[in-house]
N, C-alpha and C. Protein backbone atom coordinates (compact mmCIF):
# COMPACT_ATOMS: atom_id res chain seq x y z
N UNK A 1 -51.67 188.04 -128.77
CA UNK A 1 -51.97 189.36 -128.27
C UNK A 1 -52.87 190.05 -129.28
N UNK A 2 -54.00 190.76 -128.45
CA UNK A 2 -54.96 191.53 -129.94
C UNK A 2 -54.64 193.15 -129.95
N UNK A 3 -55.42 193.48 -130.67
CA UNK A 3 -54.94 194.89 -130.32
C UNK A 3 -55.43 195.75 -129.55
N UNK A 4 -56.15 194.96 -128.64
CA UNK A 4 -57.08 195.44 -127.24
C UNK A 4 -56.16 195.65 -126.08
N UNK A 5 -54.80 194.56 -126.27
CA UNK A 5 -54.11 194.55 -125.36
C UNK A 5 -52.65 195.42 -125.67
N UNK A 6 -52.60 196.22 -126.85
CA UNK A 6 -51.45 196.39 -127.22
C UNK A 6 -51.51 197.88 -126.52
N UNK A 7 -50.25 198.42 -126.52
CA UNK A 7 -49.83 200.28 -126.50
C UNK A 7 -50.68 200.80 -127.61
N UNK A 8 -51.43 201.86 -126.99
CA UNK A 8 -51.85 202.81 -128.04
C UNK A 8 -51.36 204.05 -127.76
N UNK A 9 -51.13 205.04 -129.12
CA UNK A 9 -50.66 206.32 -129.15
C UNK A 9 -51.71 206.89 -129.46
N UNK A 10 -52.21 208.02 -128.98
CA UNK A 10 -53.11 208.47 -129.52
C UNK A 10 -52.13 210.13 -129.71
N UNK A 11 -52.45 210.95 -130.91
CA UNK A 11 -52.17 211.89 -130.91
C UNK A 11 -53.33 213.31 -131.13
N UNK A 12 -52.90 214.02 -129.89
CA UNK A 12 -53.67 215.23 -129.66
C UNK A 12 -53.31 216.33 -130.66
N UNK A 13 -54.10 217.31 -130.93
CA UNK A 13 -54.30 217.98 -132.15
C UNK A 13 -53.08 219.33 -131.43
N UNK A 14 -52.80 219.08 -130.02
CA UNK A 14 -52.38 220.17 -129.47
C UNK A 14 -50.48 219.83 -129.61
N UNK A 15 -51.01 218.72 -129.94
CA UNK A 15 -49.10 217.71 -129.58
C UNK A 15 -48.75 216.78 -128.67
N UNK A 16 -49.61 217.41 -127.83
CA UNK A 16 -49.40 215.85 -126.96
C UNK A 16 -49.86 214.66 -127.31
N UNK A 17 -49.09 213.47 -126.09
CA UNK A 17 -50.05 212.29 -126.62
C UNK A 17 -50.17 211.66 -125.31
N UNK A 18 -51.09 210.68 -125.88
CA UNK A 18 -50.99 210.24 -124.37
C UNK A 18 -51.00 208.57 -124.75
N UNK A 19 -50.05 207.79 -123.94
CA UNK A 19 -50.10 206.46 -124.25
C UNK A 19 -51.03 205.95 -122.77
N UNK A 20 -51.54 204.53 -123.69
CA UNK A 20 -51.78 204.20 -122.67
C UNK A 20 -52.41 202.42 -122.36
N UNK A 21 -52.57 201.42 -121.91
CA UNK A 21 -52.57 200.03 -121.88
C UNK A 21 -54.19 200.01 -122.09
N UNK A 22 -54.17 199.40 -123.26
CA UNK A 22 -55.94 198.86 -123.46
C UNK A 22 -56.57 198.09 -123.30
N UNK A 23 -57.25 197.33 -122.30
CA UNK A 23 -57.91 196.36 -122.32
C UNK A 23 -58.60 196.21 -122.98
N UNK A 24 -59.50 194.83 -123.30
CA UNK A 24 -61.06 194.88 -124.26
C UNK A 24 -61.75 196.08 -123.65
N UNK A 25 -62.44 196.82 -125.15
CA UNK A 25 -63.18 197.57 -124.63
C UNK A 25 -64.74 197.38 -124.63
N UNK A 26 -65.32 198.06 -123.58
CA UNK A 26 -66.43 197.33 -123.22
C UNK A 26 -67.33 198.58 -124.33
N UNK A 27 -67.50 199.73 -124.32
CA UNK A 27 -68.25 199.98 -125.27
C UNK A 27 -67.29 201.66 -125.86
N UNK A 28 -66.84 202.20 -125.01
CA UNK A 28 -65.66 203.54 -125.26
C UNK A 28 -64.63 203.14 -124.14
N UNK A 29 -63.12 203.97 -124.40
CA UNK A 29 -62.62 203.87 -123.30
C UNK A 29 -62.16 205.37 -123.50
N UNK A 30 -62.61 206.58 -122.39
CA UNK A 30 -62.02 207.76 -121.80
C UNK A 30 -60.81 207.93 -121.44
N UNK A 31 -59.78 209.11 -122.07
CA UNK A 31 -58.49 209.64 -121.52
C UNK A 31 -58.89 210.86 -121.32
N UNK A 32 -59.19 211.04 -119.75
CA UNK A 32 -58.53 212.16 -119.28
C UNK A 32 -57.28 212.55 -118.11
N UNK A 33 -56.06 212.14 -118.43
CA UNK A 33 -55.31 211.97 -118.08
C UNK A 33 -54.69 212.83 -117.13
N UNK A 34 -55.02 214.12 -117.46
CA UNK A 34 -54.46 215.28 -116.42
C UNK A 34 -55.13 215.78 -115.47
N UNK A 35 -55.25 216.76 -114.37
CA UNK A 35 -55.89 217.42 -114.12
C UNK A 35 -56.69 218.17 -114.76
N UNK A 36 -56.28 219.21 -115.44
CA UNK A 36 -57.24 220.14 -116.52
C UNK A 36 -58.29 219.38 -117.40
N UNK A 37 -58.23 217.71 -117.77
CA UNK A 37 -59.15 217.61 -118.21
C UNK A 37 -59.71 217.30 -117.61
N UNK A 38 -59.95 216.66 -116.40
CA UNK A 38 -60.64 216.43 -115.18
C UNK A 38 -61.62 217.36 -114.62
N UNK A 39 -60.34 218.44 -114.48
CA UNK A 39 -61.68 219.53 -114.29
C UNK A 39 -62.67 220.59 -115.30
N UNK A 40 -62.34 220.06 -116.48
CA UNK A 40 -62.88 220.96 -117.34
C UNK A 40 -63.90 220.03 -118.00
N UNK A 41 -63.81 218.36 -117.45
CA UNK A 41 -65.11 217.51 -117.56
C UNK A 41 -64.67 216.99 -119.11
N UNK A 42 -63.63 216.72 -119.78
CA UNK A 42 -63.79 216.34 -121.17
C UNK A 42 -62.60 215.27 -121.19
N UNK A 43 -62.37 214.81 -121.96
CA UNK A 43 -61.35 213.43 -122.31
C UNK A 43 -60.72 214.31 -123.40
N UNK A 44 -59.42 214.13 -123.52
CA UNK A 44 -58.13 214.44 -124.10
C UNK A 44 -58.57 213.11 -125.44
N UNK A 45 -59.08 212.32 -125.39
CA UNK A 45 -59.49 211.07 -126.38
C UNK A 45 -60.59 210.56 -126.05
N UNK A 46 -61.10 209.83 -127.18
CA UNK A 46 -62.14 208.48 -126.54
C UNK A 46 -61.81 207.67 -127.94
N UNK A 47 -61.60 206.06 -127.75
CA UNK A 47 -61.43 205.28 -128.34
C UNK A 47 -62.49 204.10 -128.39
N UNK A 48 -63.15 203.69 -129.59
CA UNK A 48 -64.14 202.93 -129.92
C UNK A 48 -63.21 202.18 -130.77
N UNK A 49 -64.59 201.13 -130.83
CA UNK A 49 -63.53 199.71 -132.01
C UNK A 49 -65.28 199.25 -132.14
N UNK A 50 -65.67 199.09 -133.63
CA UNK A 50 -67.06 199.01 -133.71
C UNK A 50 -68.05 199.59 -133.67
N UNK A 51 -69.45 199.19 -133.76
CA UNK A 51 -70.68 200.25 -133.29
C UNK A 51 -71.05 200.89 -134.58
N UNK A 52 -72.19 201.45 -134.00
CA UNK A 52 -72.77 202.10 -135.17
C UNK A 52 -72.83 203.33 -134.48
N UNK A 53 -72.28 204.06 -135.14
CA UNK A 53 -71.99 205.92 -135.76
C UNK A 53 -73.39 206.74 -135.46
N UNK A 54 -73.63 207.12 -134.49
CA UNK A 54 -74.57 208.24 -134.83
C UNK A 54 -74.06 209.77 -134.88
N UNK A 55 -74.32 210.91 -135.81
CA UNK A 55 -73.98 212.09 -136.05
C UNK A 55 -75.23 212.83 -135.72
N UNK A 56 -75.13 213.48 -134.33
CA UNK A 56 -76.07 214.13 -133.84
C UNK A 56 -75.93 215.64 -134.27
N UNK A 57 -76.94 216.44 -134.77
CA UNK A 57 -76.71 217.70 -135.37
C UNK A 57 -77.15 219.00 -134.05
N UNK A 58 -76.65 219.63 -134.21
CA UNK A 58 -76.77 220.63 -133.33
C UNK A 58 -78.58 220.68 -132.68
N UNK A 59 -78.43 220.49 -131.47
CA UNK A 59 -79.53 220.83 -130.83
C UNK A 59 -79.35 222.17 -130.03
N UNK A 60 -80.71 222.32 -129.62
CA UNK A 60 -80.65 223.51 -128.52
C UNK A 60 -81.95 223.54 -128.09
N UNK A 61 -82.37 224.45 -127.09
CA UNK A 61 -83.62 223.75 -126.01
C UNK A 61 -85.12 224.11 -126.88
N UNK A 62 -85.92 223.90 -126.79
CA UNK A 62 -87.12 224.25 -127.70
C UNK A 62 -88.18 224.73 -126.35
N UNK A 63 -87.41 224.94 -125.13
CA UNK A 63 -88.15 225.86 -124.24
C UNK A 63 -88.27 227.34 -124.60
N UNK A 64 -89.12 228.34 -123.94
CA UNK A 64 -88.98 229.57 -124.58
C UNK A 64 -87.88 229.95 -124.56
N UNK A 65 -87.17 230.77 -125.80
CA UNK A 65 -85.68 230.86 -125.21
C UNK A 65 -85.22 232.14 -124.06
N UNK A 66 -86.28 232.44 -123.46
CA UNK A 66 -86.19 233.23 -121.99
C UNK A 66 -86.18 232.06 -120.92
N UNK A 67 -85.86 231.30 -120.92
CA UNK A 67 -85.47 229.97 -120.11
C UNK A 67 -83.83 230.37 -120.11
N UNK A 68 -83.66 230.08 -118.30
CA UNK A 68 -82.37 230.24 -118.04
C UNK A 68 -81.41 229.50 -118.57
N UNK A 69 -79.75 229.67 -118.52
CA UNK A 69 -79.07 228.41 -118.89
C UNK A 69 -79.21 226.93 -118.45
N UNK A 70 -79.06 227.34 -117.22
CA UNK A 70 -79.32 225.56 -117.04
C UNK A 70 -80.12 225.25 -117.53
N UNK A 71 -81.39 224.94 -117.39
CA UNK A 71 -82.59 224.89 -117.93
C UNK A 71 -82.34 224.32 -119.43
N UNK A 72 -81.48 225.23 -120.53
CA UNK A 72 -81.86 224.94 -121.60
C UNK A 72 -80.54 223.89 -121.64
N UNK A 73 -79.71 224.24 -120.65
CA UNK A 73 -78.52 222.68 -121.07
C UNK A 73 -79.38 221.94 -120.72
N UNK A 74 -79.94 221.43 -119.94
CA UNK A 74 -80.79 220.01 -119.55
C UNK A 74 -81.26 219.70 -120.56
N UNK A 75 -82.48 220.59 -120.77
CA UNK A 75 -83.18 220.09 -121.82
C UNK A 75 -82.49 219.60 -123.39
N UNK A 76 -81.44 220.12 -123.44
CA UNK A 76 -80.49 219.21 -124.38
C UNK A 76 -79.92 218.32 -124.68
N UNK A 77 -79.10 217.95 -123.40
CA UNK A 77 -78.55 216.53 -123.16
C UNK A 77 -79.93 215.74 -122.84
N UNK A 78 -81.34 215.87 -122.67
CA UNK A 78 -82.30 215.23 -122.51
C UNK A 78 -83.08 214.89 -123.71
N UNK A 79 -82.92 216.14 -124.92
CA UNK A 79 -82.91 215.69 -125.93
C UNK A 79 -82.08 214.94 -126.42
N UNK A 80 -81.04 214.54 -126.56
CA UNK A 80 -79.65 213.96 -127.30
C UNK A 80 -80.10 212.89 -126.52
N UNK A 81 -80.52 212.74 -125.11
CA UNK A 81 -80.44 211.17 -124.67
C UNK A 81 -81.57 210.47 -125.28
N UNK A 82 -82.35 211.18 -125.25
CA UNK A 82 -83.55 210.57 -126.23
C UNK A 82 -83.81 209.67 -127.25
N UNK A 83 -82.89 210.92 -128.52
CA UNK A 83 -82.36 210.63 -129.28
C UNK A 83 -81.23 209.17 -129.63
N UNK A 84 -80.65 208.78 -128.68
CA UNK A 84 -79.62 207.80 -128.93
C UNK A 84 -80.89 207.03 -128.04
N UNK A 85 -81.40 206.84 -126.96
CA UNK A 85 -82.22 205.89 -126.82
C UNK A 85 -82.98 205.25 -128.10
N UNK A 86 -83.57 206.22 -128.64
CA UNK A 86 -83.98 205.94 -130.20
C UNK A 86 -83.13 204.69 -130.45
N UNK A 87 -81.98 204.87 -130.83
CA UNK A 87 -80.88 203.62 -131.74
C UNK A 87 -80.41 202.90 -130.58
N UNK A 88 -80.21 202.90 -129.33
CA UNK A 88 -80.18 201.67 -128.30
C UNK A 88 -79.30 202.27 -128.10
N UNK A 89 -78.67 203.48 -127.69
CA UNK A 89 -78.00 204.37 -126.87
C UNK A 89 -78.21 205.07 -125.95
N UNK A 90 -77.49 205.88 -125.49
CA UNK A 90 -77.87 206.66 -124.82
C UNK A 90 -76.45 207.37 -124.27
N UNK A 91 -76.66 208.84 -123.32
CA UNK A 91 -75.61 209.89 -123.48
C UNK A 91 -73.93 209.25 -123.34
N UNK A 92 -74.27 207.82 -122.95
CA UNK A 92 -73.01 207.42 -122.24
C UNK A 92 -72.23 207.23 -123.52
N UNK A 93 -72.74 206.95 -124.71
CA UNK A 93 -72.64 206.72 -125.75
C UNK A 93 -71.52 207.34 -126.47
N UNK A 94 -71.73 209.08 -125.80
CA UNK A 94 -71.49 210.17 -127.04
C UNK A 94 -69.91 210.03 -126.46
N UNK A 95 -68.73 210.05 -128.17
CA UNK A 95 -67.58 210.23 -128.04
C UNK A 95 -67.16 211.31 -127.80
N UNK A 96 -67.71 212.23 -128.87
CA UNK A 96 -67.34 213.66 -128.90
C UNK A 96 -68.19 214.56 -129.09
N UNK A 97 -68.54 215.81 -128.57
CA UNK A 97 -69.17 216.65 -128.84
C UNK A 97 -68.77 218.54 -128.84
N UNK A 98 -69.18 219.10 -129.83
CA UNK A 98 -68.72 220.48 -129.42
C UNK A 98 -70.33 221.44 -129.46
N UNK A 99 -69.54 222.43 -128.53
CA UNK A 99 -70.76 223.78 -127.56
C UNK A 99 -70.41 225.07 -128.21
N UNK A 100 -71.26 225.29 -128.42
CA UNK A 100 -71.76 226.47 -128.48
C UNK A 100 -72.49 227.30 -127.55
N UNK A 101 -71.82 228.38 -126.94
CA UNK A 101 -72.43 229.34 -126.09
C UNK A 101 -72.56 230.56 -126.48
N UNK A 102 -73.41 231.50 -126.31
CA UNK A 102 -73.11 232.82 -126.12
C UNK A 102 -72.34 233.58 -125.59
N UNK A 103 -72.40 233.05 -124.19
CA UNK A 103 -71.77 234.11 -122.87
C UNK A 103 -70.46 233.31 -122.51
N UNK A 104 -69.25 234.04 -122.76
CA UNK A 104 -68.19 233.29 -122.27
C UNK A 104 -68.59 233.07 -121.13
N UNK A 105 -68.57 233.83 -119.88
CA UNK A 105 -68.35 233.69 -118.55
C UNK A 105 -69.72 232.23 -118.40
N UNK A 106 -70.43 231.93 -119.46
CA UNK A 106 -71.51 230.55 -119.04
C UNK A 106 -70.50 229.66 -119.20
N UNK A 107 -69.40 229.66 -119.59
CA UNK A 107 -68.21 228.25 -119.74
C UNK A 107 -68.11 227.15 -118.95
N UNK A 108 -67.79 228.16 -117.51
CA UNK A 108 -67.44 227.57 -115.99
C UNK A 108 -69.15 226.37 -115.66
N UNK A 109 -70.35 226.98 -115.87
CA UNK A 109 -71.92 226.58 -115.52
C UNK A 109 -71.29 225.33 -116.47
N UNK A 110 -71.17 225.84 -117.80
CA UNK A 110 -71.71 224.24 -118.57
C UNK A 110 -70.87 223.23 -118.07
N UNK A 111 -69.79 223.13 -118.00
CA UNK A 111 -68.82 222.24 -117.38
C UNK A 111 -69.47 221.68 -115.99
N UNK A 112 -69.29 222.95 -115.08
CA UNK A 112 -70.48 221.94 -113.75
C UNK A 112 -71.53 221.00 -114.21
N UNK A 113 -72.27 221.36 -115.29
CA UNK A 113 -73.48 221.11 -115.82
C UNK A 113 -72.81 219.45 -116.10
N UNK A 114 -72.04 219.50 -117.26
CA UNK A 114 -71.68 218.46 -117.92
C UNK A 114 -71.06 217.19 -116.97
N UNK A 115 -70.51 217.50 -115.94
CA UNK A 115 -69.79 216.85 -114.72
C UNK A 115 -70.79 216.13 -114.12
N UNK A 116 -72.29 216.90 -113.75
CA UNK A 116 -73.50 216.79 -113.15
C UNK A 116 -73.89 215.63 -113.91
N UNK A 117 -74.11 216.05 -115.49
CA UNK A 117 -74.68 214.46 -116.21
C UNK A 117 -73.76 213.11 -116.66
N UNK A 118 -72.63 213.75 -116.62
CA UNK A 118 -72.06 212.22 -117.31
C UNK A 118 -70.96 211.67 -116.19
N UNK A 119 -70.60 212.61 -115.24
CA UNK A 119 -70.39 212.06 -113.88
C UNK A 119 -68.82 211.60 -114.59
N UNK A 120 -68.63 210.76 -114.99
CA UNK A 120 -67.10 210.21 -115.89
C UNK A 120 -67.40 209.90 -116.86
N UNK A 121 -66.04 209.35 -117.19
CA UNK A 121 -66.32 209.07 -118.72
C UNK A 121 -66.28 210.41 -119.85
N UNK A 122 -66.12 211.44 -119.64
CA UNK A 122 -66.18 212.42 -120.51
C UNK A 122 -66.71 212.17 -122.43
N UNK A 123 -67.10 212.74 -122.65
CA UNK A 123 -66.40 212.98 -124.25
C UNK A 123 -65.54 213.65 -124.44
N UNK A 124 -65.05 213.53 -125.55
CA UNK A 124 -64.09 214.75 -126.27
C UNK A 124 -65.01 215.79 -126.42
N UNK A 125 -64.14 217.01 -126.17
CA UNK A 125 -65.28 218.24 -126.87
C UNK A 125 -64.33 219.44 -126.97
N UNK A 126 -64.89 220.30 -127.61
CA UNK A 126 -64.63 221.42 -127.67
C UNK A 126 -65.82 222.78 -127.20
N UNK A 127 -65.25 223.76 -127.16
CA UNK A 127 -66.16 224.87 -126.00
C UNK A 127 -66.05 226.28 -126.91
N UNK A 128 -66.71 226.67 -127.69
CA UNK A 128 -66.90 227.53 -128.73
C UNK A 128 -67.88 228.78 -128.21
N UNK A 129 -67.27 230.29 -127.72
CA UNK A 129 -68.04 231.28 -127.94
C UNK A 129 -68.60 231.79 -129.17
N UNK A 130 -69.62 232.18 -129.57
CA UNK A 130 -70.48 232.10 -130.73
C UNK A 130 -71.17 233.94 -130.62
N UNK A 131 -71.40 234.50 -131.16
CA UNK A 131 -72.48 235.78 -131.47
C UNK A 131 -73.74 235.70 -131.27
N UNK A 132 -73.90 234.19 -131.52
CA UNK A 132 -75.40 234.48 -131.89
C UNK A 132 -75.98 233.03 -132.24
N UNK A 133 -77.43 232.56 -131.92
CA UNK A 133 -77.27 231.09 -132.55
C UNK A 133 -78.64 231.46 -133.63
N UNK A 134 -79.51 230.04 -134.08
CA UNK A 134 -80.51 230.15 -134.56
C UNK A 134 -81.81 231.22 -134.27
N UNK A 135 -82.22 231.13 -133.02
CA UNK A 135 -83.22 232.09 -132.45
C UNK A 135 -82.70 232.83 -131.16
N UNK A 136 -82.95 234.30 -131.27
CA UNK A 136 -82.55 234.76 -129.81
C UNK A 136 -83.10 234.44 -128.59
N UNK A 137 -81.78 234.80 -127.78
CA UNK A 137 -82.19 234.28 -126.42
C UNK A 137 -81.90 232.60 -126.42
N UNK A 138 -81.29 232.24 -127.34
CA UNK A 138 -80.90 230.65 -126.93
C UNK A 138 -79.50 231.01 -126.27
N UNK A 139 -78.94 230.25 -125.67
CA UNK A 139 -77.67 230.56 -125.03
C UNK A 139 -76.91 229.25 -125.07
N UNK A 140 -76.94 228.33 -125.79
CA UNK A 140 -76.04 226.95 -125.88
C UNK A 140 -76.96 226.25 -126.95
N UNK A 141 -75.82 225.22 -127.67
CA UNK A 141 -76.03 224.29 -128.96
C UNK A 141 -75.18 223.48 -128.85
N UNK A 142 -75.69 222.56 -128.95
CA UNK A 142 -74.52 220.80 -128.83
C UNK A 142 -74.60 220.08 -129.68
N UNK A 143 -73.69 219.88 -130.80
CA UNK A 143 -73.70 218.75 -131.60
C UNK A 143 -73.17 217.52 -131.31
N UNK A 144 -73.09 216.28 -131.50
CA UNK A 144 -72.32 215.62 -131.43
C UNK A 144 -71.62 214.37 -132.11
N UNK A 145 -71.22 213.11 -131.41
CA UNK A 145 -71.26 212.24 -132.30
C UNK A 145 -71.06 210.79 -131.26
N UNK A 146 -71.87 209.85 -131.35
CA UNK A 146 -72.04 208.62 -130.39
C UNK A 146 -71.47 207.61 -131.09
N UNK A 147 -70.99 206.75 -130.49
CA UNK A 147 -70.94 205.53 -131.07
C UNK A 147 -71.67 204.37 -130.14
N UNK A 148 -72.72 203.53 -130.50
CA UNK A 148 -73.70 202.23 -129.45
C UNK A 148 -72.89 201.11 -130.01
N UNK A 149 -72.62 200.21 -129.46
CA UNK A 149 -72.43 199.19 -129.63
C UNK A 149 -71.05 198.59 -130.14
N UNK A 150 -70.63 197.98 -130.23
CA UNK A 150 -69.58 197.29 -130.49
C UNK A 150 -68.38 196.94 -129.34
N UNK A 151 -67.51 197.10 -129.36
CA UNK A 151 -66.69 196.89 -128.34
C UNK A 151 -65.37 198.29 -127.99
C-alpha cells in the first residue's frame, strides 16, 4: 500500500478536518467537501505530492484602473495563466491563492467570476477586504501559489 492509497487527515486552520481516500494523484487533488465551499468556489484543501513550486506575487490588471471589475479579474487570472504557461502550467495548476478587494459587496462577483474560470477543482483561498491597493481605482489583487508537475 503507498501513501496514495492510504487515509489522509488534513487539518483546517478553522478545526475541522476532513478525511478522505486518496488515489494516485494525477497532478492536485481538491476538497471541497461541503456545500459552502462549493458555493463560495474554493477547496477546504488541495493536496500535491511533487512538482515544482511556483510563488506567484500579487497581480492586478494593468488596464486603466477605470476598467470595471470584471474586466480587471480577467485580466488577472489571464495574467497568472500566462505566467504558469511560462513554467508548463497553467491556472489549473494554482493550489492556493488569496484576494484582495476593495468593495466588500464585489465578494459575491469574484466568486461567480472564479466558478466561471476554474469551473472545479478550486484552490484554497482566502477573500480579504483591503482600503486601498497599489494604484487607485484598482479594485482586486491575487497572489498565489501553483504547483506543475509531479503527481
Amino acid at each position: 500500500m503507498t501513501i496514495g492509497h492510504i487515509t489522509r487527515y488534513i487539518g483546517i486552520a478553522a478545526g475541522l478536518c476532513v478525511a478522505a481516500w486518496a488515489a494516485p494523484l494525477d497532478a492536485k487533488q481538491c476538497y471541497a467537501p461541503d456545500a459552502r465551499a462549493q458555493e463560495r468556489a474554493f477547496s477546504r484543501a488541495v493536496i500535491t505530492e511533487g512538482g515544482k513550486s511556483i510563488w506567484l506575487g500579487g497581480q492586478t490588471a494593468s488596464l486603466p484602473p477605470s476598467a470595471d471589475f470584471d474586466t480587471q479579474v480577467r485580466q488577472i487570472f489571464a495574467s497568472l495563466d500566462q505566467t504558469l504557461k511560462s513554467q508548463g502550467g497553467s491556472l489549473k495548476d494554482m493550489v492556493t491563492m488569496t484576494v484582495f478587494i476593495t468593495d466588500a459587496r464585489l465578494g459575491d462577483r469574484f466568486v461567480q467570476l472564479r466558478k466561471e474560470i476554474f469551473k472545479e477543482c478550486f484552490p484554497a483561498s482566502a477573500l480579504i477586504t483591503v482600503t486601498g491597493l497599489a494604484v487607485p481605482g484598482l479594485m482586486v489583487e491575487v497572489q498565489g501559489i501553483a504547483v506543475v508537475g509531479g503527481k
